[in-house]
N, C-alpha and C. Protein backbone atom coordinates (compact mmCIF):
# COMPACT_ATOMS: atom_id res chain seq x y z
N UNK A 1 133.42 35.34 47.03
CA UNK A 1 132.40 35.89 46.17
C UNK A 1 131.00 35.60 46.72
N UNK A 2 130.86 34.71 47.41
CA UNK A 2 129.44 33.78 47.54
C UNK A 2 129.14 34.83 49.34
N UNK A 3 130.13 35.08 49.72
CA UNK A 3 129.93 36.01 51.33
C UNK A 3 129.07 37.36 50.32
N UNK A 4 130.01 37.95 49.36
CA UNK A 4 129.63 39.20 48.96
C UNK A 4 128.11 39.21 48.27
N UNK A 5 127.58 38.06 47.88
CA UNK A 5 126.42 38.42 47.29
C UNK A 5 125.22 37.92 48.34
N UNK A 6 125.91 37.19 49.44
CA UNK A 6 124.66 36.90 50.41
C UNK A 6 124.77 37.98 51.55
N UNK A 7 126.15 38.82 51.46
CA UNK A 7 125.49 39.90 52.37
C UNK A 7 124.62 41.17 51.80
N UNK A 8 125.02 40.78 50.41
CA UNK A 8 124.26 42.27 49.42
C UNK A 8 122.27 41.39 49.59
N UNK A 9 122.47 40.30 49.18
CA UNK A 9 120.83 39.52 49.75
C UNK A 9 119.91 40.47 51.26
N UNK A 10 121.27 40.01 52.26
CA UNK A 10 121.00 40.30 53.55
C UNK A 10 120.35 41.85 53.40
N UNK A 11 121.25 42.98 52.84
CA UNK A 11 120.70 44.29 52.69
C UNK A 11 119.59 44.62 52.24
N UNK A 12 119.55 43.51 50.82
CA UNK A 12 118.35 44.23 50.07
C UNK A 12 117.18 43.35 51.25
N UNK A 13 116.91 42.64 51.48
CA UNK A 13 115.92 42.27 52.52
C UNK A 13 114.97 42.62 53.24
N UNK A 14 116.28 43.50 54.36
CA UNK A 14 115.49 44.69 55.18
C UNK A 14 115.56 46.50 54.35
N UNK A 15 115.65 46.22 53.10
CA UNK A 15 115.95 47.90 52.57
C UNK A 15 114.57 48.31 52.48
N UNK A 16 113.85 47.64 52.69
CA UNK A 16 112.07 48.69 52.43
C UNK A 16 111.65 48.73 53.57
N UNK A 17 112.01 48.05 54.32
CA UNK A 17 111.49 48.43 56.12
C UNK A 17 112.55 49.56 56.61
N UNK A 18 113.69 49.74 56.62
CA UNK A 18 114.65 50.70 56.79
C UNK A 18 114.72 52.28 55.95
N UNK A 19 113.83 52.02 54.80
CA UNK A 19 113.89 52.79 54.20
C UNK A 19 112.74 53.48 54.65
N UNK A 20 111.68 52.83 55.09
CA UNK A 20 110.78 53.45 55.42
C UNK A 20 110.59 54.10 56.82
N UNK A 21 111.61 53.26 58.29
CA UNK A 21 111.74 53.85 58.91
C UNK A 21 112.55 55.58 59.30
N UNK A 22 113.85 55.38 58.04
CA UNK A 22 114.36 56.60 57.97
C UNK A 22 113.55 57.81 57.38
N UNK A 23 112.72 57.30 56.47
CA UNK A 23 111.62 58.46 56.11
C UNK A 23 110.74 59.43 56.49
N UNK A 24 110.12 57.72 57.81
CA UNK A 24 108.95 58.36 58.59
C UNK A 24 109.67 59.23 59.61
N UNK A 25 111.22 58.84 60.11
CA UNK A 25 111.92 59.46 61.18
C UNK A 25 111.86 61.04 60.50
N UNK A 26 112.37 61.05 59.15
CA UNK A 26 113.17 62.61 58.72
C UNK A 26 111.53 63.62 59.17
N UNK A 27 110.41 63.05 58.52
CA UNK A 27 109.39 63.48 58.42
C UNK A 27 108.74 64.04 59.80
N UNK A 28 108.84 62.95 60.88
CA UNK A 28 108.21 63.31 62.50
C UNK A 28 109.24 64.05 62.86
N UNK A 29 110.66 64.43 62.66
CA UNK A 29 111.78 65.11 63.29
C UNK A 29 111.29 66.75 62.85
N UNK A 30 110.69 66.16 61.15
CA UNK A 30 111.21 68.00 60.57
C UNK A 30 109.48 68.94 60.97
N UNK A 31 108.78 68.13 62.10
CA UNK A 31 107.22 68.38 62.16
C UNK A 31 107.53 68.82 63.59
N UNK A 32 108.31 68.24 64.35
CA UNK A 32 108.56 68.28 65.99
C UNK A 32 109.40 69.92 65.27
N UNK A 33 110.70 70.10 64.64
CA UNK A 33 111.36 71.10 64.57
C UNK A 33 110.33 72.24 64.08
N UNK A 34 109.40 72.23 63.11
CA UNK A 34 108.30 73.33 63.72
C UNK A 34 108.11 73.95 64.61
N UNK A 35 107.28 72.47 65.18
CA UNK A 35 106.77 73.15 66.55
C UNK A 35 107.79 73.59 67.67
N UNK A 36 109.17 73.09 67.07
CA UNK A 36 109.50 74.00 68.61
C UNK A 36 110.36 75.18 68.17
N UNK A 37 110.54 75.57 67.02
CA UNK A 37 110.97 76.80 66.31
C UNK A 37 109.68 77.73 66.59
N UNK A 38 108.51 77.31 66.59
CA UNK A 38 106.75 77.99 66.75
C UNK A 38 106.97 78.41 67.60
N UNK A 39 107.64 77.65 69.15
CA UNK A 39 106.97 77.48 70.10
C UNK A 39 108.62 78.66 70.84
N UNK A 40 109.16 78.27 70.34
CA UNK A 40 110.59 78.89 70.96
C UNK A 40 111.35 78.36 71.34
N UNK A 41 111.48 77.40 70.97
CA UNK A 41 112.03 76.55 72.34
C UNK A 41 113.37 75.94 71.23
N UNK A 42 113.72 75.96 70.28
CA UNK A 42 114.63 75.36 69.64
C UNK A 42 116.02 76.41 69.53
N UNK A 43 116.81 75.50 70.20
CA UNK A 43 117.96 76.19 70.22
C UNK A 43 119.16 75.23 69.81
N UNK A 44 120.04 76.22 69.31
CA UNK A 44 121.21 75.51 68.72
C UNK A 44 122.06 74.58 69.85
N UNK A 45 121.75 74.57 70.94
CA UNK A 45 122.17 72.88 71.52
C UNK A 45 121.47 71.84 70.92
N UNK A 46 120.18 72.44 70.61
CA UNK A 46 119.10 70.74 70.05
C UNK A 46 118.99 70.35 68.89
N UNK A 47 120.14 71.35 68.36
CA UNK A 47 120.04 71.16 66.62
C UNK A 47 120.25 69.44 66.32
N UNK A 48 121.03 68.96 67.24
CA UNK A 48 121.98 67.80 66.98
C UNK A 48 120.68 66.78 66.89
N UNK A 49 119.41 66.85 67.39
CA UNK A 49 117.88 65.86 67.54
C UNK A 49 117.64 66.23 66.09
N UNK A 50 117.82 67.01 65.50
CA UNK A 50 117.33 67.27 63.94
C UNK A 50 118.12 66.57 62.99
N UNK A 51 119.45 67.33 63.54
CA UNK A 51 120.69 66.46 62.35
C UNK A 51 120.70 65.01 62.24
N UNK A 52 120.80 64.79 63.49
CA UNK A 52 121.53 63.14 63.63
C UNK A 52 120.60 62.36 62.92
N UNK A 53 119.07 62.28 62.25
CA UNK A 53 118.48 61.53 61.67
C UNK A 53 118.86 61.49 59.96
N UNK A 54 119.44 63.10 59.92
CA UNK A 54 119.62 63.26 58.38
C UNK A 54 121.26 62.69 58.58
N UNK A 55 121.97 62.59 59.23
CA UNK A 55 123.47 61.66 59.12
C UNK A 55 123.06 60.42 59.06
N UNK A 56 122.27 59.64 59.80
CA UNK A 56 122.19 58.20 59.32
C UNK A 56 121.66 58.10 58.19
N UNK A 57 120.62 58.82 57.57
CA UNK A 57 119.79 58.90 56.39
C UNK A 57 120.83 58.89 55.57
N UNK A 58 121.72 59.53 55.64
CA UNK A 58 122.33 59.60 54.40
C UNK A 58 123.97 58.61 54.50
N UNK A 59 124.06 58.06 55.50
CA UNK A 59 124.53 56.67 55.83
C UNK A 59 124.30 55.22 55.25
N UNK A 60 122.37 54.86 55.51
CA UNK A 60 122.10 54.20 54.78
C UNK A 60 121.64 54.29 53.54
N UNK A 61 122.02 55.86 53.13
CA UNK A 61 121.84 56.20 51.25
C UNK A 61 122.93 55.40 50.55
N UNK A 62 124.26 55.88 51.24
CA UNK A 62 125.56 55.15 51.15
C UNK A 62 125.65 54.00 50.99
N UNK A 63 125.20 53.26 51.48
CA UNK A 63 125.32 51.53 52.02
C UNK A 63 124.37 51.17 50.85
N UNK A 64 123.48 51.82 50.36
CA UNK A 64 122.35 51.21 49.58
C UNK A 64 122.92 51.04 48.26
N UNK A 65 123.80 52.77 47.80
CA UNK A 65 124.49 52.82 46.46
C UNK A 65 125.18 52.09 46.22
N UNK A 66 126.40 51.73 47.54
CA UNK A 66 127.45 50.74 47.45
C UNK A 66 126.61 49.45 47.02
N UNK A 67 125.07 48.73 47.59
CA UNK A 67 125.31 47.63 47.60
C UNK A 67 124.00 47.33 46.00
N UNK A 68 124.25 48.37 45.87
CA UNK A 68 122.63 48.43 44.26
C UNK A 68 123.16 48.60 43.08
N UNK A 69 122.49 48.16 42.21
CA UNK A 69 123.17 48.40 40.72
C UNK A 69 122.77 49.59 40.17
N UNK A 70 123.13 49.63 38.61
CA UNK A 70 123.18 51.21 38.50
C UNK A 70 122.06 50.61 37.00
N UNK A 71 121.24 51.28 36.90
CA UNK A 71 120.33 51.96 37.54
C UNK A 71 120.07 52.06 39.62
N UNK A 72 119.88 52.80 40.05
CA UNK A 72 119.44 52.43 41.48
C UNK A 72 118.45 52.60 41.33
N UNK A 73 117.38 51.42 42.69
CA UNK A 73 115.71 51.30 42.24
C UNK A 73 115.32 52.98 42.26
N UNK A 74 114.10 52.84 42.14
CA UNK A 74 113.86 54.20 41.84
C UNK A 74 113.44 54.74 43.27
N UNK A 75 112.99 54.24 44.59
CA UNK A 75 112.82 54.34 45.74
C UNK A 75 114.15 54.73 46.55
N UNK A 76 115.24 54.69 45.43
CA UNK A 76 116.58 55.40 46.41
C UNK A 76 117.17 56.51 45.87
N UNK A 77 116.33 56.98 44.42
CA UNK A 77 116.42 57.99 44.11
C UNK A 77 115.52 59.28 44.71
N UNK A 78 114.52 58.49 45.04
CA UNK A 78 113.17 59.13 45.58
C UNK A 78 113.91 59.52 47.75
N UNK A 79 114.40 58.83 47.63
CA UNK A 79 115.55 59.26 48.93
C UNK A 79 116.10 59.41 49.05
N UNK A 80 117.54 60.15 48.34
CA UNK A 80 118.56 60.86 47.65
C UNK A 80 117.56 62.24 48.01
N UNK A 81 116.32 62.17 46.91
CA UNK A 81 115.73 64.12 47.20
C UNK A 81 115.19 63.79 48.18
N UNK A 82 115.34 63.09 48.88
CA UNK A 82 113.89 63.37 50.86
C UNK A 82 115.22 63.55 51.08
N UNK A 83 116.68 63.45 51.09
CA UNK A 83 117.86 63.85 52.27
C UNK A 83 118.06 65.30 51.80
N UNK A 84 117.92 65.37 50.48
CA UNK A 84 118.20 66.52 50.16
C UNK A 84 117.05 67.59 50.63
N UNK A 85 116.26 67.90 50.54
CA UNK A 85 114.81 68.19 50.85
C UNK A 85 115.16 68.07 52.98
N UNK A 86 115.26 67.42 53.01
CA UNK A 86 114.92 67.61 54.72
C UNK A 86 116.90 68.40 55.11
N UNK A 87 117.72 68.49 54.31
CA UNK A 87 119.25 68.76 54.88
C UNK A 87 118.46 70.14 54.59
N UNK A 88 118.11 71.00 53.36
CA UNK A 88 117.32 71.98 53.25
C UNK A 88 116.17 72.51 53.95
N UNK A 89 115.58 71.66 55.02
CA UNK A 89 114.43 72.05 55.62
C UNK A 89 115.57 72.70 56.94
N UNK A 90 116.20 71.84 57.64
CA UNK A 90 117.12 71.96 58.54
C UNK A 90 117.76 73.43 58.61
N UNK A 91 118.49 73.69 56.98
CA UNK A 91 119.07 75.04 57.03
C UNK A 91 117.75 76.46 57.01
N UNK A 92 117.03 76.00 56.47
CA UNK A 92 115.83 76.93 56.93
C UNK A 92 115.35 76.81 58.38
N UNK A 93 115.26 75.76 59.12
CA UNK A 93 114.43 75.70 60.22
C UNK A 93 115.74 76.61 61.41
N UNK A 94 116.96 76.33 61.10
CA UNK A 94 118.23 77.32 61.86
C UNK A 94 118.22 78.23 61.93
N UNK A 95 118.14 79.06 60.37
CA UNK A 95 118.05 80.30 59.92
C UNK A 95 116.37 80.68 60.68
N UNK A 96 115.60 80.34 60.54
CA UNK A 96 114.30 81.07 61.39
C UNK A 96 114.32 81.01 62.75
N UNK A 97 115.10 79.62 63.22
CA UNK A 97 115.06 79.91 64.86
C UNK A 97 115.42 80.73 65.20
N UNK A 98 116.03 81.71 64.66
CA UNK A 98 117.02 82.73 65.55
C UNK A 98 115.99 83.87 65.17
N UNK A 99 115.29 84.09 64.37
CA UNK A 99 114.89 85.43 63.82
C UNK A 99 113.32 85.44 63.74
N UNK A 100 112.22 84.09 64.08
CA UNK A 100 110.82 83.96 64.00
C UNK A 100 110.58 83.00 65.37
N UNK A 101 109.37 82.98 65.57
CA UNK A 101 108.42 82.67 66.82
C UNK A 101 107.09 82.63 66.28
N UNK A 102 106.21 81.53 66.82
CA UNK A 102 105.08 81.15 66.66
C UNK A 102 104.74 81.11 65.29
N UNK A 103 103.20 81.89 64.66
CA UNK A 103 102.62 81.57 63.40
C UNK A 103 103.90 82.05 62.46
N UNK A 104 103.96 83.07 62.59
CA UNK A 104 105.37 83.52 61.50
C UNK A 104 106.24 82.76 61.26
N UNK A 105 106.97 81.84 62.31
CA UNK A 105 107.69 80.76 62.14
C UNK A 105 107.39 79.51 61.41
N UNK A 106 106.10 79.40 61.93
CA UNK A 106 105.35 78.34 60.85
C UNK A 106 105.14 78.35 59.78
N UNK A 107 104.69 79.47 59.45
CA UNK A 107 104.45 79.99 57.97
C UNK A 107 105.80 79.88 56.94
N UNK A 108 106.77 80.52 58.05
CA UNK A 108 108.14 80.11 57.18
C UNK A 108 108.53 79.22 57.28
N UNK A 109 108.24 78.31 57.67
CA UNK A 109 108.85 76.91 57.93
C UNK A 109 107.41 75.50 56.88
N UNK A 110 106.53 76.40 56.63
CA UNK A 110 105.54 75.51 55.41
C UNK A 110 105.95 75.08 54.33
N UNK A 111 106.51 75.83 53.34
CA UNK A 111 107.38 75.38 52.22
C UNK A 111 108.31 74.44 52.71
N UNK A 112 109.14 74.52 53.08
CA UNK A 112 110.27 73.67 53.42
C UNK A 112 109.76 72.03 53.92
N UNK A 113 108.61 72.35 54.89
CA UNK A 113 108.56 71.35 55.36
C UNK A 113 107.33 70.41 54.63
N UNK A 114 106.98 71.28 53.83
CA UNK A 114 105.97 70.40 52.42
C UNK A 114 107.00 69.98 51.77
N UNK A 115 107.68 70.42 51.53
CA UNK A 115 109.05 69.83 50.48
C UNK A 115 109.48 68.35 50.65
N UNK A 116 109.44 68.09 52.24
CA UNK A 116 110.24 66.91 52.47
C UNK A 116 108.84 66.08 52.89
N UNK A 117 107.56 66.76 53.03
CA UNK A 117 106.51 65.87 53.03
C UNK A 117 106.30 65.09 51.84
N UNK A 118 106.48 66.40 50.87
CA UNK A 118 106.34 65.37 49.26
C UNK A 118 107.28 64.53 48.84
N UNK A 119 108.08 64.68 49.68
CA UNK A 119 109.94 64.12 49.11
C UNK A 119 109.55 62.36 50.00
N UNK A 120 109.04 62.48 50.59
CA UNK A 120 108.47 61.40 51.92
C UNK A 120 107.80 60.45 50.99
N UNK A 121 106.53 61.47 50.32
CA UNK A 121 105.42 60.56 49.93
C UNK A 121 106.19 59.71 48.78
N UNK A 122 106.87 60.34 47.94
CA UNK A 122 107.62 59.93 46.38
C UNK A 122 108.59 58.63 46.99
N UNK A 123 109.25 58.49 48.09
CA UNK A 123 109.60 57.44 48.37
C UNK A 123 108.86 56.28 49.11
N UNK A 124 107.76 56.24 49.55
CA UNK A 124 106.37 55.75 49.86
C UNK A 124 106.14 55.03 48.47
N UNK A 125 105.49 56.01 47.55
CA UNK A 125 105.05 55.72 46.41
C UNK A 125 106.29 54.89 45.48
N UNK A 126 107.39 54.93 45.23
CA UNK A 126 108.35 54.49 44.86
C UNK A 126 108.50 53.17 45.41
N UNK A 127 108.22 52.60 46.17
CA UNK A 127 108.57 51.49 47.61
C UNK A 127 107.31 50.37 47.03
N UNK A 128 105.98 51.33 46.80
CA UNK A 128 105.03 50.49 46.53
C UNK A 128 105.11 50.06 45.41
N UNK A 129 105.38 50.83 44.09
CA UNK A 129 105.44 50.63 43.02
C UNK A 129 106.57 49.33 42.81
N UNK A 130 107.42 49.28 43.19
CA UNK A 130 108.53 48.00 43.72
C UNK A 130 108.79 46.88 44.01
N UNK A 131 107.45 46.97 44.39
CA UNK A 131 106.70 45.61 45.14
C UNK A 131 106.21 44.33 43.24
């Protein structure tokens, strides 16, 4: 019993530095996938540089639920919608690579990617409030 609550210690520890690195990651990934949906250059070999941040993201969503009580803080609810919000930016940013280029691409790719900017800030703000 005494392993299980000093490794749940160990988690909660580093969970606001981790949480914040997966954030700032989803956020610089879904800003780079812009620009190279803008630019042309994004093709479904490189999808996997987009995904693979939203699979761990939602890895250590997992690990967090398993190791948090219920209520969960409110900073992992606030990252629950940034995975959801950036898995949604992703299926938009696919769907336009194939069919937009440059400003047009951008333009369609603004909503989406405000979505997971605000989805970013709410777990920011959530993190501080925590403290």
């Amino acid at each position: 019993m005494l392993a299980v609550v000093a490794s749940g210690g160990c988690f909660w520890r580093s969970y606001a530095p981790r949480l914040r690195t997966h954030t700032e990651l989803m956020v610089a990934m879904a800003r780079k996938g812009v620009d190279l949906v803008a630019s042309g250059r994004l093709t479904a070999e490189n999808m996997p540089e987009l995904t693979y941040p939203l699979e761990r993201a939602e890895a250590f969503a997992r690990d967090a639920h398993a190791h948090g009580g219920t209520p969960p803080p409110a900073s992992l609810v606030a990252f629950d919608t940034l995975i959801a919000r950036y898995r949604a930016f992703v299926d938009a940013l696919d769907a336009t690579r194939r069919t937009q280029r440059g400003t047009e691409a951008a333009a369609a790719l603004a909503g989406p990617l405000g979505a997971v900017e605000d989805a970013a800030r709410a777990v920011d703000d959530a993190l501080r409030d925590q403290r």
